[in-house]
Protein backbone atom coordinates (compact mmCIF):
# COMPACT_ATOMS: atom_id res chain seq x y z
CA UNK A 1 41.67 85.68 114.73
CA UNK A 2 44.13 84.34 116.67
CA UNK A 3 44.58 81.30 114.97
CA UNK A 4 44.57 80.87 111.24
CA UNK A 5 41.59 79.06 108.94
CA UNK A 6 42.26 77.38 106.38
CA UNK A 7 38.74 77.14 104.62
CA UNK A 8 36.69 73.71 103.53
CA UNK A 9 39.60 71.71 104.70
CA UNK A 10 38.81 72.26 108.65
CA UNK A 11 35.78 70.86 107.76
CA UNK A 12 37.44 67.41 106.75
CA UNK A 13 39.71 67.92 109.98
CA UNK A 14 36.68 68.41 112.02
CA UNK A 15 34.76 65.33 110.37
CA UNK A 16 38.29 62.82 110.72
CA UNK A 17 38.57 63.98 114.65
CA UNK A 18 34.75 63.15 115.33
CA UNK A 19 35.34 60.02 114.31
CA UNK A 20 38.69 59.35 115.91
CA UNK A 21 37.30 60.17 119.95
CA UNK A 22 34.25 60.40 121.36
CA UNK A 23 33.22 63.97 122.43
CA UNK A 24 34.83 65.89 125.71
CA UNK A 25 32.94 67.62 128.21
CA UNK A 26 33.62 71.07 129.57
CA UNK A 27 32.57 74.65 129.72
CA UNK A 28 35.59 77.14 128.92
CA UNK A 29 35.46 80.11 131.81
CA UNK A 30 35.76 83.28 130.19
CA UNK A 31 36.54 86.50 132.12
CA UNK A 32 37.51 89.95 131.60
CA UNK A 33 35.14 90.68 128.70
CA UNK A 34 35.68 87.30 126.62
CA UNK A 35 39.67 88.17 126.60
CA UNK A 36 40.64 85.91 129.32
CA UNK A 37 39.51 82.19 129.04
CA UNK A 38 40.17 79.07 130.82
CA UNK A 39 40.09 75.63 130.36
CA UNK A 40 41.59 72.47 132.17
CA UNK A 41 40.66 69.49 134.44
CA UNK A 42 41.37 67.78 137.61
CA UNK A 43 41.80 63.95 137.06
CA UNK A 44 41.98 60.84 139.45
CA UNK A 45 43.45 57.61 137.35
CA UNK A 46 43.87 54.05 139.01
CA UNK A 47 45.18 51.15 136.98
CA UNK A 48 44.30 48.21 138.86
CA UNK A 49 46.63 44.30 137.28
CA UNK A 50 44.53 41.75 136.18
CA UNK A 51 47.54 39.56 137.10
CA UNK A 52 50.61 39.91 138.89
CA UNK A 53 52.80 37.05 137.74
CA UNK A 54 54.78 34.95 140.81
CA UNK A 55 58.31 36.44 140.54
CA UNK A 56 57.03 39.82 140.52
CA UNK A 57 54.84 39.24 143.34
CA UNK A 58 57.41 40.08 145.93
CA UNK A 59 57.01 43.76 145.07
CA UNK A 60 53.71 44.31 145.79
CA UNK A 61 51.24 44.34 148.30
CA UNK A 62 48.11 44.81 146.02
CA UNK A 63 47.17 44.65 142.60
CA UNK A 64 47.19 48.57 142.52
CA UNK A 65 50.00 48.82 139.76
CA UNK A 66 49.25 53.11 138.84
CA UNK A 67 47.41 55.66 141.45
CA UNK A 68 47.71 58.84 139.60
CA UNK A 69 46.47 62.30 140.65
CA UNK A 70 46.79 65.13 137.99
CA UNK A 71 45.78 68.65 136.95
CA UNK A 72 45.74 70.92 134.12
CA UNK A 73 45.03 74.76 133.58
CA UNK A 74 45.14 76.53 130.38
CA UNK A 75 45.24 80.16 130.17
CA UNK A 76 44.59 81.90 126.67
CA UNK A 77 44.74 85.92 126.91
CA UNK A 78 44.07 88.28 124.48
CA UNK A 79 45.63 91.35 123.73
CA UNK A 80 42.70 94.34 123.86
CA UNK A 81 44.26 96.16 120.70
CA UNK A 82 42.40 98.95 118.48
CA UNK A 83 43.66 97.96 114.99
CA UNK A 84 47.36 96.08 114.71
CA UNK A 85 47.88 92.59 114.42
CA UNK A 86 45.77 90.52 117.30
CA UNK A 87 48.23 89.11 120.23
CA UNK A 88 47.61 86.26 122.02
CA UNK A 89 49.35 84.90 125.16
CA UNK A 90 48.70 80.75 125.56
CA UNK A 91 49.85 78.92 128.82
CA UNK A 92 49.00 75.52 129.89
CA UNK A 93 50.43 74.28 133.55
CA UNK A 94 50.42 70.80 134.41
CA UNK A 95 51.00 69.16 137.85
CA UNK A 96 50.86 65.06 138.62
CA UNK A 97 51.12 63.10 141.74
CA UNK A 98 52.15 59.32 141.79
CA UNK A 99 50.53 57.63 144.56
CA UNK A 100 51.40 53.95 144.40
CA UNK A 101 55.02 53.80 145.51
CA UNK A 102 54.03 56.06 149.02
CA UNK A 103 51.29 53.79 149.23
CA UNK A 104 52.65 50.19 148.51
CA UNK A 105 55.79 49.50 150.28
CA UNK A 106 56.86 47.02 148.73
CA UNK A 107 57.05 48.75 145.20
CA UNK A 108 60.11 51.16 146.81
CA UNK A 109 62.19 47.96 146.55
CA UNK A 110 61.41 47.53 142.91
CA UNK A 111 61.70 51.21 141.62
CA UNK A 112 64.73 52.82 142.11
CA UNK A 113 65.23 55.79 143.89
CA UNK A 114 66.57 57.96 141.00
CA UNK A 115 63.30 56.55 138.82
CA UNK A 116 61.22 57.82 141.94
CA UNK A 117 62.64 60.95 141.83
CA UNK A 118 61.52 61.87 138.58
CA UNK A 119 58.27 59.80 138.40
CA UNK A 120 56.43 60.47 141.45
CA UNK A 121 56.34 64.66 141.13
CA UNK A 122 56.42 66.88 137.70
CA UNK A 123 59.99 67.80 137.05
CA UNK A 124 60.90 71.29 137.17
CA UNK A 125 61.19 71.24 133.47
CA UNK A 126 57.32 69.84 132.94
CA UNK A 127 55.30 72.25 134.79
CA UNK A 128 54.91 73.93 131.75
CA UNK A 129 53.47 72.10 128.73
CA UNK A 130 52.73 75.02 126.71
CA UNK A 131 53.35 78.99 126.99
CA UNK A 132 53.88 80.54 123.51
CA UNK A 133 52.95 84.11 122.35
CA UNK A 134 50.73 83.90 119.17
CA UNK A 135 50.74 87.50 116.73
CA UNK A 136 48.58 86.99 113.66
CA UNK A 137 47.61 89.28 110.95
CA UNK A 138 44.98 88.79 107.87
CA UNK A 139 47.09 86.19 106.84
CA UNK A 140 50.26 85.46 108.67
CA UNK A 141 50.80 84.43 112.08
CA UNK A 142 53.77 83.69 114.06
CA UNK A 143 53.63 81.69 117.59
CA UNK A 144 57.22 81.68 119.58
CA UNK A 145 57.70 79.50 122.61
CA UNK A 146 57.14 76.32 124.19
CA UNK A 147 54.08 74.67 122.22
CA UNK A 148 52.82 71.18 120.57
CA UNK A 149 52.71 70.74 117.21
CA UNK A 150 49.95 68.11 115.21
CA UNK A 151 51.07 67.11 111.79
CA UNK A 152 49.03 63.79 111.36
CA UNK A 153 47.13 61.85 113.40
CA UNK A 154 46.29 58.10 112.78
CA UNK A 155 44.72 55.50 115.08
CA UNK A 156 47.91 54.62 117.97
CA UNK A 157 50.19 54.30 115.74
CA UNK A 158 52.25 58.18 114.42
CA UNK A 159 52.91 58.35 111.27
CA UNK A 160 53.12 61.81 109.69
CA UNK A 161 53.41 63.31 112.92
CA UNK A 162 57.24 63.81 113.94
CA UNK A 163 57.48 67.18 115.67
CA UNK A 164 57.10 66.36 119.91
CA UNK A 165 58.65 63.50 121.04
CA UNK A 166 55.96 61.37 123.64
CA UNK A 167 56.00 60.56 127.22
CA UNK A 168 55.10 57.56 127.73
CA UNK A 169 55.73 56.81 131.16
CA UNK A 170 52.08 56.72 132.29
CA UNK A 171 50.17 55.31 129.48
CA UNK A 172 50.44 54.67 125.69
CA UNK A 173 48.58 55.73 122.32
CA UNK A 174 45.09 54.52 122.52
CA UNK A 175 44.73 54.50 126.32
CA UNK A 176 45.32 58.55 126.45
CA UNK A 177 44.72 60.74 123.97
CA UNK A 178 47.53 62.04 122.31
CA UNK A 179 47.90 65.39 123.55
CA UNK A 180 48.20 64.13 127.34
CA UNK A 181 51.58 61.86 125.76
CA UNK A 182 53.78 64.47 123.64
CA UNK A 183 56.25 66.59 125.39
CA UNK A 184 56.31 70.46 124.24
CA UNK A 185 59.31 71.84 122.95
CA UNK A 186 60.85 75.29 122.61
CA UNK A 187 60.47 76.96 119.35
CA UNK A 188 59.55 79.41 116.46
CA UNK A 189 56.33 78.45 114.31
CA UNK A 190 55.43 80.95 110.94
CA UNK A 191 52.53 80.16 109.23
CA UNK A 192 51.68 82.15 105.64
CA UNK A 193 48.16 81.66 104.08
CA UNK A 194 48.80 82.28 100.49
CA UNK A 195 46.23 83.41 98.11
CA UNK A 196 47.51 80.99 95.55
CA UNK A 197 45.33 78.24 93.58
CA UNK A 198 44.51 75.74 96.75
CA UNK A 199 44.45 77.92 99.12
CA UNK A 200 48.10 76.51 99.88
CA UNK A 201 49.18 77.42 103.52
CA UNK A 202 53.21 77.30 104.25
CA UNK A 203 54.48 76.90 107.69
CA UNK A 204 57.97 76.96 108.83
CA UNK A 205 59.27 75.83 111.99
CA UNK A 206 62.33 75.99 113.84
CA UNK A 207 63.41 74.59 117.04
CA UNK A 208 66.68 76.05 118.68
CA UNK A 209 68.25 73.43 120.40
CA UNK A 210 65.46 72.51 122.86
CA UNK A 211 66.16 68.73 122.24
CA UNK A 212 63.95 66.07 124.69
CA UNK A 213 64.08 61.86 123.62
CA UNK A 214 61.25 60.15 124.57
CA UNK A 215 60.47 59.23 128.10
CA UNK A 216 60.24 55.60 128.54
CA UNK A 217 59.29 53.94 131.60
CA UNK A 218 61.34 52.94 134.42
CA UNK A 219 61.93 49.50 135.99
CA UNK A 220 59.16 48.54 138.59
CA UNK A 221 57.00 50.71 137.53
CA UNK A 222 53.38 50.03 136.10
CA UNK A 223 54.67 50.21 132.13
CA UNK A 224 58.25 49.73 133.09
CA UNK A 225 60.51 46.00 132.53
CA UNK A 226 59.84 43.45 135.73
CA UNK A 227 63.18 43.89 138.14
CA UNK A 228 63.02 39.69 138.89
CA UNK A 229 63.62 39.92 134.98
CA UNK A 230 66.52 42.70 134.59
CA UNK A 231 68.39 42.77 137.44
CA UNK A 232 70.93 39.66 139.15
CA UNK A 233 69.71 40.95 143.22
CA UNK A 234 65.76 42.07 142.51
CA UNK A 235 65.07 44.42 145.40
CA UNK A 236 69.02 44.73 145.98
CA UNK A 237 70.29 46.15 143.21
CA UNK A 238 68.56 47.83 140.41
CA UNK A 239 68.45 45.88 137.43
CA UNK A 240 70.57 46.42 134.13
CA UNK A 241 67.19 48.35 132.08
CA UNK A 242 67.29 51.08 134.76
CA UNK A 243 71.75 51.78 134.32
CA UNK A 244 70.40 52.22 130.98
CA UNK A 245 67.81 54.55 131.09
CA UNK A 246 70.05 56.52 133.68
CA UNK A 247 72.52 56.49 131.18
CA UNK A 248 70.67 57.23 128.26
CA UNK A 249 69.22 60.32 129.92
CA UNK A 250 72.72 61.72 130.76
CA UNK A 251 74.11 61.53 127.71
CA UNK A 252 70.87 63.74 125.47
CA UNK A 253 71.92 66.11 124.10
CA UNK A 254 72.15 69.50 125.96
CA UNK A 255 71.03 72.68 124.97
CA UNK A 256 73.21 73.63 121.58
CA UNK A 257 72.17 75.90 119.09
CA UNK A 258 74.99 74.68 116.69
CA UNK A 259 74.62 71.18 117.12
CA UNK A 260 71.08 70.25 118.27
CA UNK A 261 68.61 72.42 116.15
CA UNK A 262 66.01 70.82 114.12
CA UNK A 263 63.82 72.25 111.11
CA UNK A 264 60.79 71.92 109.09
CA UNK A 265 58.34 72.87 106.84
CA UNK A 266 54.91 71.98 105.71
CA UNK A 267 52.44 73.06 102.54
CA UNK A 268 48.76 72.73 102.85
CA UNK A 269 46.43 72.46 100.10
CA UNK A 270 43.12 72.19 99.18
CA UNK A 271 42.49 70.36 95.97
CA UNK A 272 39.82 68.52 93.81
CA UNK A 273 38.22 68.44 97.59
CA UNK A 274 41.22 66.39 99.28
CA UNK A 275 42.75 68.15 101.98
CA UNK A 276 46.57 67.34 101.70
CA UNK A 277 50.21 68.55 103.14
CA UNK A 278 53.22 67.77 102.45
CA UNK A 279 56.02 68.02 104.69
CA UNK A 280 60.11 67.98 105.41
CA UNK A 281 61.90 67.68 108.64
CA UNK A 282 65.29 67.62 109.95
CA UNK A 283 65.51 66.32 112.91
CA UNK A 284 67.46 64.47 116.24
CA UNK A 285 66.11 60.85 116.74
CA UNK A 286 64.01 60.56 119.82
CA UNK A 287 65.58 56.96 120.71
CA UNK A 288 69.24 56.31 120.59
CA UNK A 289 71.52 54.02 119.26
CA UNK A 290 74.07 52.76 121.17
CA UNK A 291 78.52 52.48 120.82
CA UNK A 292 78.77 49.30 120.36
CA UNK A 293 82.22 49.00 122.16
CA UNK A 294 80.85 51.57 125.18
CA UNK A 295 77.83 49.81 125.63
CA UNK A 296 79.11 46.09 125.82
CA UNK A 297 81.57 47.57 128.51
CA UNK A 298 79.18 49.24 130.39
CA UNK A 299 77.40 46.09 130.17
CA UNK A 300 80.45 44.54 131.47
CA UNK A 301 81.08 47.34 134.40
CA UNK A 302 77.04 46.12 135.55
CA UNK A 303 77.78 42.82 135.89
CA UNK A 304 81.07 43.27 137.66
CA UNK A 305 78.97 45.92 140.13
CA UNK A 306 76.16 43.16 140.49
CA UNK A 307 78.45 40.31 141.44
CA UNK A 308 80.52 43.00 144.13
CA UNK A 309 77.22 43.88 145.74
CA UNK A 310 76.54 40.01 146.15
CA UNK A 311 79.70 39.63 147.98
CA UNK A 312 80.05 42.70 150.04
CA UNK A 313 76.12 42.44 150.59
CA UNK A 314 76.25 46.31 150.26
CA UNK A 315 74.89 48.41 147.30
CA UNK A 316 77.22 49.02 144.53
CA UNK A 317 76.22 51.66 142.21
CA UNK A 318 77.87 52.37 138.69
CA UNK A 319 80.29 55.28 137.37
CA UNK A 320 78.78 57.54 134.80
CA UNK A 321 81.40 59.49 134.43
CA UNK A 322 83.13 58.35 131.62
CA UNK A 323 82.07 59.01 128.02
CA UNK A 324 78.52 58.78 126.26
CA UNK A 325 77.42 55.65 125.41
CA UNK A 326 73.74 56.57 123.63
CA UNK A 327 73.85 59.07 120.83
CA UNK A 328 71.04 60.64 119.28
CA UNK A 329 71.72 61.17 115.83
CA UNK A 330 70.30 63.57 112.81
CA UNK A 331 68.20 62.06 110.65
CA UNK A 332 65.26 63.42 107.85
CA UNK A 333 61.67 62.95 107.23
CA UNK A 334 59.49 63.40 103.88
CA UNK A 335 56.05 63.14 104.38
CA UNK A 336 52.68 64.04 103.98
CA UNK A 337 48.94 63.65 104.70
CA UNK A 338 45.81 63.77 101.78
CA UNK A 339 41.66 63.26 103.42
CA UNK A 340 38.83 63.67 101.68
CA UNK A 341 34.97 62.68 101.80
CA UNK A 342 33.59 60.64 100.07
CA UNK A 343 29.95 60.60 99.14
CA UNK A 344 29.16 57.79 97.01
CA UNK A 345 31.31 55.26 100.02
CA UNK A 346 29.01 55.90 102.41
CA UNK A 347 29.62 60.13 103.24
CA UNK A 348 32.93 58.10 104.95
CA UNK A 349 35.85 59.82 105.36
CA UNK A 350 39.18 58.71 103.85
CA UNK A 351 42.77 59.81 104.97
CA UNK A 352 46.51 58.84 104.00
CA UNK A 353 49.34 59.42 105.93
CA UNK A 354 53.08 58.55 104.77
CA UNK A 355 56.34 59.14 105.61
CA UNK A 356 60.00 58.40 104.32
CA UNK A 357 63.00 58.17 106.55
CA UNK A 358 66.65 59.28 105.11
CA UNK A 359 69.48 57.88 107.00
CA UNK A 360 67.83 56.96 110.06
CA UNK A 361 70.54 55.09 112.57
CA UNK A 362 69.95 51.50 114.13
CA UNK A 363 72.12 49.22 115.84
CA UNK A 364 73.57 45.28 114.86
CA UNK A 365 73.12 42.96 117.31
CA UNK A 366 72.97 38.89 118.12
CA UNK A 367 69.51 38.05 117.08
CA UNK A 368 68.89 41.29 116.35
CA UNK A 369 67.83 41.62 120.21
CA UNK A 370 69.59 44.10 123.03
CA UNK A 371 70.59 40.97 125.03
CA UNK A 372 72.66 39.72 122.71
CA UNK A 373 76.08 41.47 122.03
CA UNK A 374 75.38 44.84 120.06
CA UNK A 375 78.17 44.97 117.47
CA UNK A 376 77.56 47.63 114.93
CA UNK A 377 75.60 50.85 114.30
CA UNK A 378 74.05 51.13 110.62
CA UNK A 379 72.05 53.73 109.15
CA UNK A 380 68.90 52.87 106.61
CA UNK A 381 66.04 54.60 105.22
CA UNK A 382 62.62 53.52 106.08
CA UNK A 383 58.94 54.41 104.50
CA UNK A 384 55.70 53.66 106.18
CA UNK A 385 51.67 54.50 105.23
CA UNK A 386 48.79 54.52 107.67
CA UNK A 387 45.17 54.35 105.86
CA UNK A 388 42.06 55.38 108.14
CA UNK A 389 38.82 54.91 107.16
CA UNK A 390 36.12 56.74 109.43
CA UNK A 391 32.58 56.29 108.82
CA UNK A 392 28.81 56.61 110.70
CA UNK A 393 26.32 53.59 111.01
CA UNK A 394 23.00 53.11 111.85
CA UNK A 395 22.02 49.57 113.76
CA UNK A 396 18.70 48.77 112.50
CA UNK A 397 16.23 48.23 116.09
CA UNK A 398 19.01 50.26 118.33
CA UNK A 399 19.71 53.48 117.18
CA UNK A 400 17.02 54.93 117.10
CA UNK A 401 15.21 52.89 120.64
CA UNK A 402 18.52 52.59 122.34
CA UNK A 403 21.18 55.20 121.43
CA UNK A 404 18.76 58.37 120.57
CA UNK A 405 19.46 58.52 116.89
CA UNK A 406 23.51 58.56 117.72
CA UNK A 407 25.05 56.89 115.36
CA UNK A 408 27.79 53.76 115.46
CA UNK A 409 31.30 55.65 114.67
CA UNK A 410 33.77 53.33 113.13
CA UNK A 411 37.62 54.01 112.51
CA UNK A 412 39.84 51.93 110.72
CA UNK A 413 43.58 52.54 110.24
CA UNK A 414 46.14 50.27 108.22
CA UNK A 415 49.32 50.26 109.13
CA UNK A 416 52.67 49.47 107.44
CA UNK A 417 56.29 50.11 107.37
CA UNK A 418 59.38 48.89 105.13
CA UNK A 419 62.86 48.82 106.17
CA UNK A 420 65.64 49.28 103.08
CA UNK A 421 68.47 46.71 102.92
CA UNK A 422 67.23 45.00 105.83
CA UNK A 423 69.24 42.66 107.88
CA UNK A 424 67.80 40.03 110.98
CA UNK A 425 70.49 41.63 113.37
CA UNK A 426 68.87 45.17 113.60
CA UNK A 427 67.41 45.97 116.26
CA UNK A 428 64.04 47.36 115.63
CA UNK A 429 61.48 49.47 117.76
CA UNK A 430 58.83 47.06 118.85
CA UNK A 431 55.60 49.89 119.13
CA UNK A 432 55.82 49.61 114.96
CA UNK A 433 55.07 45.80 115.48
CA UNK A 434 58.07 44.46 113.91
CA UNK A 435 59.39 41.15 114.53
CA UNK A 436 62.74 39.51 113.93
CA UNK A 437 63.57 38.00 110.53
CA UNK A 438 60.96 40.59 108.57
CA UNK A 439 62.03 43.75 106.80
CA UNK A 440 58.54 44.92 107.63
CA UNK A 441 55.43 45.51 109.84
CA UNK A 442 51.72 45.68 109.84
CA UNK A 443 49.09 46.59 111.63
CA UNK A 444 45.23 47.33 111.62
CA UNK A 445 44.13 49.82 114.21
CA UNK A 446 40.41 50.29 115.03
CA UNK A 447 37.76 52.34 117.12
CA UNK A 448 34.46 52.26 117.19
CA UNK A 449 32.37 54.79 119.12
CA UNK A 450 28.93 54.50 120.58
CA UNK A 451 26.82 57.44 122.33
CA UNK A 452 23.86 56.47 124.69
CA UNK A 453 21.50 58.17 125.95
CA UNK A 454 21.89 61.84 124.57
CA UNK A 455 25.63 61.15 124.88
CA UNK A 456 25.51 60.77 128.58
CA UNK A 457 26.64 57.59 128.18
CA UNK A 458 29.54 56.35 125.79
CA UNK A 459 30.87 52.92 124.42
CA UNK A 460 34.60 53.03 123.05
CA UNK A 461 36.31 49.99 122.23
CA UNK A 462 39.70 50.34 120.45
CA UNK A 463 42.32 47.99 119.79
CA UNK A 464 44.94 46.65 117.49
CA UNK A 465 45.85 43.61 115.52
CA UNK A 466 49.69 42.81 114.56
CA UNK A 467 49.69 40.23 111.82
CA UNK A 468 53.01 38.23 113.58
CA UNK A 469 50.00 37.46 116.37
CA UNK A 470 50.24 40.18 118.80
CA UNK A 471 47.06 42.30 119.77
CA UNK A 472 45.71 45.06 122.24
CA UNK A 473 42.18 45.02 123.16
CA UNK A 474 40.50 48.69 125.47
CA UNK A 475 36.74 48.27 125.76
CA UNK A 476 35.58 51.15 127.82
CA UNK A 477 32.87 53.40 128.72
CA UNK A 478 32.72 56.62 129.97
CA UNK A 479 29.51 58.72 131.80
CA UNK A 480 29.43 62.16 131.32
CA UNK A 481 26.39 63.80 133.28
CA UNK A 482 26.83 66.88 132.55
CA UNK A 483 29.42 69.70 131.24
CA UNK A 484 31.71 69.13 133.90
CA UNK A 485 32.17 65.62 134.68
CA UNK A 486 33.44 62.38 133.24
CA UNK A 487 34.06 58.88 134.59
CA UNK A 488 35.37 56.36 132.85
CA UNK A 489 35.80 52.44 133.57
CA UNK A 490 37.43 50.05 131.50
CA UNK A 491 40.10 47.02 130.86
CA UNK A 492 42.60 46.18 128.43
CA UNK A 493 44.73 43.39 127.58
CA UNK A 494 48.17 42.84 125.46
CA UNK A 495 47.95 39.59 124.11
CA UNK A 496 50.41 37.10 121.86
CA UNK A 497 49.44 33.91 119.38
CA UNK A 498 52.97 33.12 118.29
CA UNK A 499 55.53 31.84 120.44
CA UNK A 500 58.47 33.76 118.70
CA UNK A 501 56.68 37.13 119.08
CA UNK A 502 55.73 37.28 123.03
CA UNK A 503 53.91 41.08 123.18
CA UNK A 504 56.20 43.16 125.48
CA UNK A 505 53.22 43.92 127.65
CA UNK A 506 51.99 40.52 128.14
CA UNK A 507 51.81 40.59 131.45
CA UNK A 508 50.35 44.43 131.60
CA UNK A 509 46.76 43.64 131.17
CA UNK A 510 44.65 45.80 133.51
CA UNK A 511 41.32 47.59 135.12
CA UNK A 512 40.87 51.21 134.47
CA UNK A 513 39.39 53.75 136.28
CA UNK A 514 39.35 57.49 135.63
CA UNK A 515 37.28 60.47 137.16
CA UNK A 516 37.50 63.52 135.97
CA UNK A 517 36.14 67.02 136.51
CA UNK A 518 36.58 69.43 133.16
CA UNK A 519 36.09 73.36 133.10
C-alpha cells in the first residue's frame, strides 16, 4: 500500500469528513493496468457583488468582481515491482486564468500592475501543487518532495493544522474547500506504524528551507482593501496596502537551510475508541510583524511619494531597496487532536482540536490598529480549542418523501482563543475574530448538509457567528447529474451588529456561480 492505515481510527476520520462536505463527484481514469491513475477537474467560477459601494464605483464597469478559469490534473504512478518496498510517484499541476481585469477596464486602474502580474496567471512557482515520491514498506513509509500536509481540520477556522501556509487570494475557508487554499511546500515526511499498545503511529517531518507566508489579496481586487480607501490619488497611484504587500513579499525569507528550516512531529493513537494525536512544531510565522522604526518611515517615504505624484501629476513609485521592514519570525506549536463516536449522543461524532503558541511575535500599535503609529514588537504565547460536533437527522414528513432517505448532516464547531499578558495595543489577526480591548475570541462555526434526490441535488448552508457581532452567512446548492459534473449557485454575505467591530468584508457580499467538470 502506498499509503499507510492506521486501523479503526480511519473509520472516525471517514465519519468526521462526511459530515464536514457534502460528497464530490468524479470517476478516477486508470490506465496502464491500474498503475497509472488520474484525477482532476476543469472549473469556471464567477463571483458576481451584491453591492458596489459609491466610491468604489469608479473602478468598475459591472458588478462582475471575480471571473476565474482553472484546472487541475493529478497523476499517481506506481512502481510495477516484484517484491521490495512499493514506490509511488504523486504529481498534481494546477493552472488558473483571471478574467475580470482583461475584461473590465476600469478594474486596471484599481489593481496595480505588479498585483496583476502575479494574480491574473499561475506563477512559475505554483504550477506545481504537489509532486512527491512516496516508498512504503509493511510499516514505514517515507514521501520526499513538494506535498500538503492535514493535521486537523475544523469548520473555517485552523486550529491544529499548522503545516501549509493558505492562499487566500481567491476565496476563504468555507467558500473553498481547504485543499484548493494551502500552498505546498518542499519537504521530507517519515511515517512509522508502531506495533505498540494504540496502535501509536509517529511521523516526522522536515522542511528545508522552502519557506512561503500566506498570500493575501491585493488592492482592487475582489477580496483585496478598496483603493478610494488606501491610497491619497485612487486610480493614480496605488494605495499604501499594496507598498505593503510589495514589501512584505520582498523581504520573506529566501531559501536558507540554516536559517529558515522548520520541524515537526506528530503521535497517533488509538485509545478507549478516541482517535487522538498529539503534535510539536517549529516553525516561521506565516504573517509578519513589522520594525517599528522601518515601517513608520516607509510609511513616511509613501506619503512623501503620494504628495510628489500630486504635484508633478506623474507616477511616483517607491524605493525598496533599502533594508527589510517585515520579518517573519520562529515561533512553536503544541497541539493535538482527540474524535470519537459516540453512541448513546445520538451515533454523533465528537472531535477536539487545541493548540498552544510559544513565543509567537505581534506588534504595539495606537489603538492596537495598523493606522495608528506601530511602536513596538512583543512576543506572547497564545492557546486556542475548536469543538465540532457532527451528527445525522431525520426530518419527520421529508426525508423519507423529499430527500430519498438522505439524511440532514449537521456540523457544529466552537471556537476560542486566549492571548497571555494581553495588552489593547496589539495588533491582532482579524480571521480569529478578535476585537480590540479583549484578550480573546470566539466563534461558532456551522454546516449543515442536505442531499436531494439520490444526491443529485445538494443543500449546504454554512456560516459563522462572532460573539463581538460579526457573522458570515453561504447558503448554496450544488447539482451533480452524474459522475462528472457539478454546478453550483449560491450567495454569501459578511455582516456586522456592533459599531466598534465593522466585519472587514462588509462590503464583500456576493453571487456565486461555479461549473465544474471532475474526472
Amino acid at each position: 500500500m502506498c499509503f499507510l492505515m492506521h486501523g479503526r481510527c480511519w473509520v472516525l476520520s471517514l465519519l468526521v469528513l462526511s459530515c464536514l462536505v457534502p460528497s464530490m463527484a468524479g470517476a478516477k481514469v486508470r490506465l496502464l493496468e491500474n498503475r497509472l491513475e488520474l484525477t482532476g477537474y476543469v472549473k469556471e467560477y464567477l463571483l458576481i457583488r451584491s453591492h458596489i459601494p459609491s466610491q468604489e464605483k469608479p473602478f468598475h464597469r459591472s458588478n462582475a468582481s471575480l471571473i476565474q478559469s482553472s484546472a487541475l490534473v493529478e497523476v499517481l504512478y506506481r512502481l510495477d515491482r516484484a517484491g521490495g518496498p512499493d514506490i509511488c510517484f504523486f504529481t498534481g499541476l494546477r493552472y488558473w486564468y483571471q478574467k475580470e481585469t482583461a475584461w473590465d477596464s476600469e478594474l486596471k486602474k484599481a489593481v496595480p500592475r505588479k498585483t496583476r502580474e502575479d494574480f491574473v496567471h499561475t506563477r512559475n512557482d505554483e504550477f506545481l501543487t504537489e509532486a512527491y515520491l512516496d516508498i512504503s514498506g509493511n510499516n514505514w513509509q517515507v514521501l520526499a518532495g513538494k506535498q500538503i500536509v492535514v493535521w486537523g481540520e475544523t469548520d473555517i477556522v485552523r486550529t491544529a493544522d499548522v503545516v501549509n501556509p493558505l492562499d487566500l487570494r481567491y476565496s476563504l475557508p468555507g467558500i473553498d474547500f481547504w485543499e484548493e487554499l494551502k500552498q505546498g511546500l518542499w519537504m521530507i515526511r517519515g511515517l512509522w506504524q508502531s506495533g505498540l499498545p494504540g496502535s501509536l503511529l509517529f511521523e516526522a517531518i522536515f522542511i528545508p528551507g522552502d519557506f512561503r507566508a500566506t498570500h493575501l489579496p491585493g488592492e482592487g481586487t475582489h477580496w483585496g482593501p478598496n483603493p478610494a480607501d488606501t491610497s491619497l490619488t485612487p486610480g493614480d497611484l496605488p494605495g499604501y496596502s499594496h507598498w505593503l504587500l510589495e514589501k512584505m513579499r520582498r523581504d520573506e525569507p529566501k531559501w536558507r537551510l540554516r536559517k529558515n528550516y522548520e520541524w515537526g512531529v506528530r503521535l497517533r493513537g488509538y485509545t478507549w475508541d478516541i482517535d487522538w494525536t498529539l503534535l510539536y512544531f517549529n516553525t516561521l510565522s506565516d504573517t509578519a510583524t513589522a520594525d517599528p522604526a522601518r515601517v513608520n518611515r516607509f510609511t513616511m517615504s509613501y506619503i512623501g511619494a503620494a504628495l510628489r505624484s500630486l504635484v508633478s501629476a506623474k507616477d511616483v513609485f517607491l524605493d525598496f531597496s533599502g533594508p527589510d521592514v517585515f520579518r517573519y519570525k520562529r515561533y512553536q506549536v503544541i497541539g493535538g487532536t482527540a474524535q470519537t463516536c459516540i453512541d448513546r449522543l445520538h451515533g454523533s461524532v465528537w472531535r477536539v482540536e487545541w493548540f498552544y503558541e510559544i513565543g509567537r511575535h505581534y506588534n504595539l500599535g495606537e489603538g492596537g490598529q495598523w493606522g495608528g503609529r506601530v511602536f513596538d514588537e512583543v512576543r506572547k504565547d497564545a492557546w486556542g480549542v475548536g469543538i465540532n460536533y457532527c451528527d445525522k437527522f431525520r426530518i419527520p414528513g421529508l426525508t423519507h418523501r423529499l430527500f430519498t432517505d438522505k439524511q440532514l448532516e449537521v456540523s457544529l464547531t466552537f471556537f476560542y482563543e486566549k492571548i497571555s499578558g494581553y495588552s489593547s495595543e496589539l495588533i491582532l489577526d482579524p480571521s480569529r475574530g478578535h476585537r480590540i480591548g479583549s484578550s480573546h475570541a470566539a466563534m461558532i462555526t456551522w454546516s449543515l448538509v442536505q442531499p436531494i434526490s439520490h444526491q443529485t441535488w445538494t443543500f449546504i448552508f454554512s456560516g459563522l457567528y462572532n460573539p463581538n457581532g460579526m457573522y458570515f452567512l453561504f447558503p448554496m446548492l450544488s447539482f451533480a447529474p452524474g459522475n462528472h459534473w457539478r454546478c453550483e449557485i449560491g450567495a454569501y454575505a459578511f455582516g456586522y451588529r456592533s459599531k466598534r467591530a465593522k466585519h472587514p468584508y462588509h462590503d464583500k457580499d456576493s453571487f456565486l456561480l461555479r461549473l465544474r467538470y471532475e474526472w
